[in-house]
C-alpha atoms as a PDB file:
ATOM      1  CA  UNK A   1     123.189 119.034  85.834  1.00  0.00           C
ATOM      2  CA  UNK A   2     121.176 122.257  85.633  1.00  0.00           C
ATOM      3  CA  UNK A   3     122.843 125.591  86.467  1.00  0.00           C
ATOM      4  CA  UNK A   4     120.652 127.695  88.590  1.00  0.00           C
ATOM      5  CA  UNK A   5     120.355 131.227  87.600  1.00  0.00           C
ATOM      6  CA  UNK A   6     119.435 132.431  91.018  1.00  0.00           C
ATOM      7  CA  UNK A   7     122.634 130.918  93.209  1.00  0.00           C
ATOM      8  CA  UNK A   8     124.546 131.894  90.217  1.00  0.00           C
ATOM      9  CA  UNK A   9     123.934 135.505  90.560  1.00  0.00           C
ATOM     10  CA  UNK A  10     124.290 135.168  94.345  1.00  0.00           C
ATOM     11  CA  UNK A  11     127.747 133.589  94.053  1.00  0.00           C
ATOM     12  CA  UNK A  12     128.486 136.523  91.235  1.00  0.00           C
ATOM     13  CA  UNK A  13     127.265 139.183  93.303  1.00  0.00           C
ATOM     14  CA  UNK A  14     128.960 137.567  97.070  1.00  0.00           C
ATOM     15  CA  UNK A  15     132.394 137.784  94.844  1.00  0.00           C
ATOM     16  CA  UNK A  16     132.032 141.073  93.452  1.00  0.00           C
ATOM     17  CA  UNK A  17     131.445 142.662  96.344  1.00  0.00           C
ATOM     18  CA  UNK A  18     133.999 141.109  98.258  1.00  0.00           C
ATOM     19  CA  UNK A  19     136.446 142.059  95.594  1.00  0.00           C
ATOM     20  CA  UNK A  20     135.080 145.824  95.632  1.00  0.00           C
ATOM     21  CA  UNK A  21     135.519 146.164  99.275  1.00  0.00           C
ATOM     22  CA  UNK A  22     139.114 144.554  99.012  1.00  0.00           C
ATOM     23  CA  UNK A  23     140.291 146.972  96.762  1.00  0.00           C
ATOM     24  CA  UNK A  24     138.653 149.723  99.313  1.00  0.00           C
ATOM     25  CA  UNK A  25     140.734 148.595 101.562  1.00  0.00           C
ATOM     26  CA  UNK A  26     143.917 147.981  99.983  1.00  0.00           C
ATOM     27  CA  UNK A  27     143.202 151.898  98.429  1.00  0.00           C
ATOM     28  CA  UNK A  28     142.815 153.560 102.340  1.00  0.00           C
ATOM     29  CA  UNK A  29     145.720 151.446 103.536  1.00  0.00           C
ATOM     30  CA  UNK A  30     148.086 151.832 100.641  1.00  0.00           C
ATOM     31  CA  UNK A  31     146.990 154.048  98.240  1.00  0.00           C
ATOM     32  CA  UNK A  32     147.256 151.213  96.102  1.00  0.00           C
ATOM     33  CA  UNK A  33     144.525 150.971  93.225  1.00  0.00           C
ATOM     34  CA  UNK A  34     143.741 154.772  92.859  1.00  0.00           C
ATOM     35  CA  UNK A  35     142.624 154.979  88.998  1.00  0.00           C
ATOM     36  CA  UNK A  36     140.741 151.545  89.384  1.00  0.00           C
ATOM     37  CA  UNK A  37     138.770 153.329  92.694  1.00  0.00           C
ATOM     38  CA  UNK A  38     138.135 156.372  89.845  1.00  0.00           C
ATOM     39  CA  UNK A  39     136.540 153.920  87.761  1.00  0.00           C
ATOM     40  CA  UNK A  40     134.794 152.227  90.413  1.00  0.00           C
ATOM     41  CA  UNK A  41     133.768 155.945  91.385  1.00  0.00           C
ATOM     42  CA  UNK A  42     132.246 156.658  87.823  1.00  0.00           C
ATOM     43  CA  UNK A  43     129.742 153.524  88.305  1.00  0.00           C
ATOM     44  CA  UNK A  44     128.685 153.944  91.782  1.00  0.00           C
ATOM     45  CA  UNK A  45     127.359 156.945  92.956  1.00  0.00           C
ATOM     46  CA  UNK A  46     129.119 158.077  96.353  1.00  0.00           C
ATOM     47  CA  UNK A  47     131.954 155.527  96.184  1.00  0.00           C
ATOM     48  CA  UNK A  48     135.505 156.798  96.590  1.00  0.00           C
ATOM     49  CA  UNK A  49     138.591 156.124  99.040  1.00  0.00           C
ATOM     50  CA  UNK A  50     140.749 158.319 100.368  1.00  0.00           C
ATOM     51  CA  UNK A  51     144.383 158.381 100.213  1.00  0.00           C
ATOM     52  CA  UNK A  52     147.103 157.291 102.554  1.00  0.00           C
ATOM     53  CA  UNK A  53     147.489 160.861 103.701  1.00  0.00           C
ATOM     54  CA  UNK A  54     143.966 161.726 104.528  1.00  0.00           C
ATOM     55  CA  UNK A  55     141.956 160.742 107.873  1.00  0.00           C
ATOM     56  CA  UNK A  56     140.726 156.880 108.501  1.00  0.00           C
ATOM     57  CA  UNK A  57     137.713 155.013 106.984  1.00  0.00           C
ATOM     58  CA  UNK A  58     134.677 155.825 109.258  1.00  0.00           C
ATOM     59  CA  UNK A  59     131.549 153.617 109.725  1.00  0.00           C
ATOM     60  CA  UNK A  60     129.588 155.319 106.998  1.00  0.00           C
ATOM     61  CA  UNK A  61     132.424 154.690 104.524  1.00  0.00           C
ATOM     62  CA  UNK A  62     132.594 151.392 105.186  1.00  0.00           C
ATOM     63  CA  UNK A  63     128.682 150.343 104.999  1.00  0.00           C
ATOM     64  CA  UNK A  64     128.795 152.488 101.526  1.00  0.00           C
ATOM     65  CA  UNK A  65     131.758 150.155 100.199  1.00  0.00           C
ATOM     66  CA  UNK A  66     129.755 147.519 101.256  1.00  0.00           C
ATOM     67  CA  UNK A  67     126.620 148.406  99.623  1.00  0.00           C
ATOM     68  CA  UNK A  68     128.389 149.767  96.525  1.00  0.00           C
ATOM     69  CA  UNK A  69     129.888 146.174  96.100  1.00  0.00           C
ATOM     70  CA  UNK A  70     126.729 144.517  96.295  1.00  0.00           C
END
């Protein structure tokens, strides 16, 4: 059995992302995860999640999580 490079990095890349956009969303709801969202913040350009105090993830925040992730 063979392990194929190309549906390797697309299972890598599917679990990343859905981990990146978890911890978006567990940051806006909670607050929990701030200094991991900093780091996340230092590697991709334009991520960032508000706090718990601040207003509610719009559309735009949302597709960048998503696209930050992946």
């Amino acid at each position: 059995m063979r392990l194929d490079a190309l549906r390797l990095g697309l299972a890598a890349g599917i679990v990343w992302a859905a981990g990146v956009v978890f911890l978006a969303i567990c940051a806006r709801i909670t607050g929990w995860g701030g200094p991991a969202i900093a780091v996340m913040a230092s590697l991709y350009i334009g991520y960032g999640a508000p706090g718990p105090g601040r207003s509610s993830a719009r559309f735009g925040d949302l597709s960048t999580d998503l696209s930050a992730g992946f």
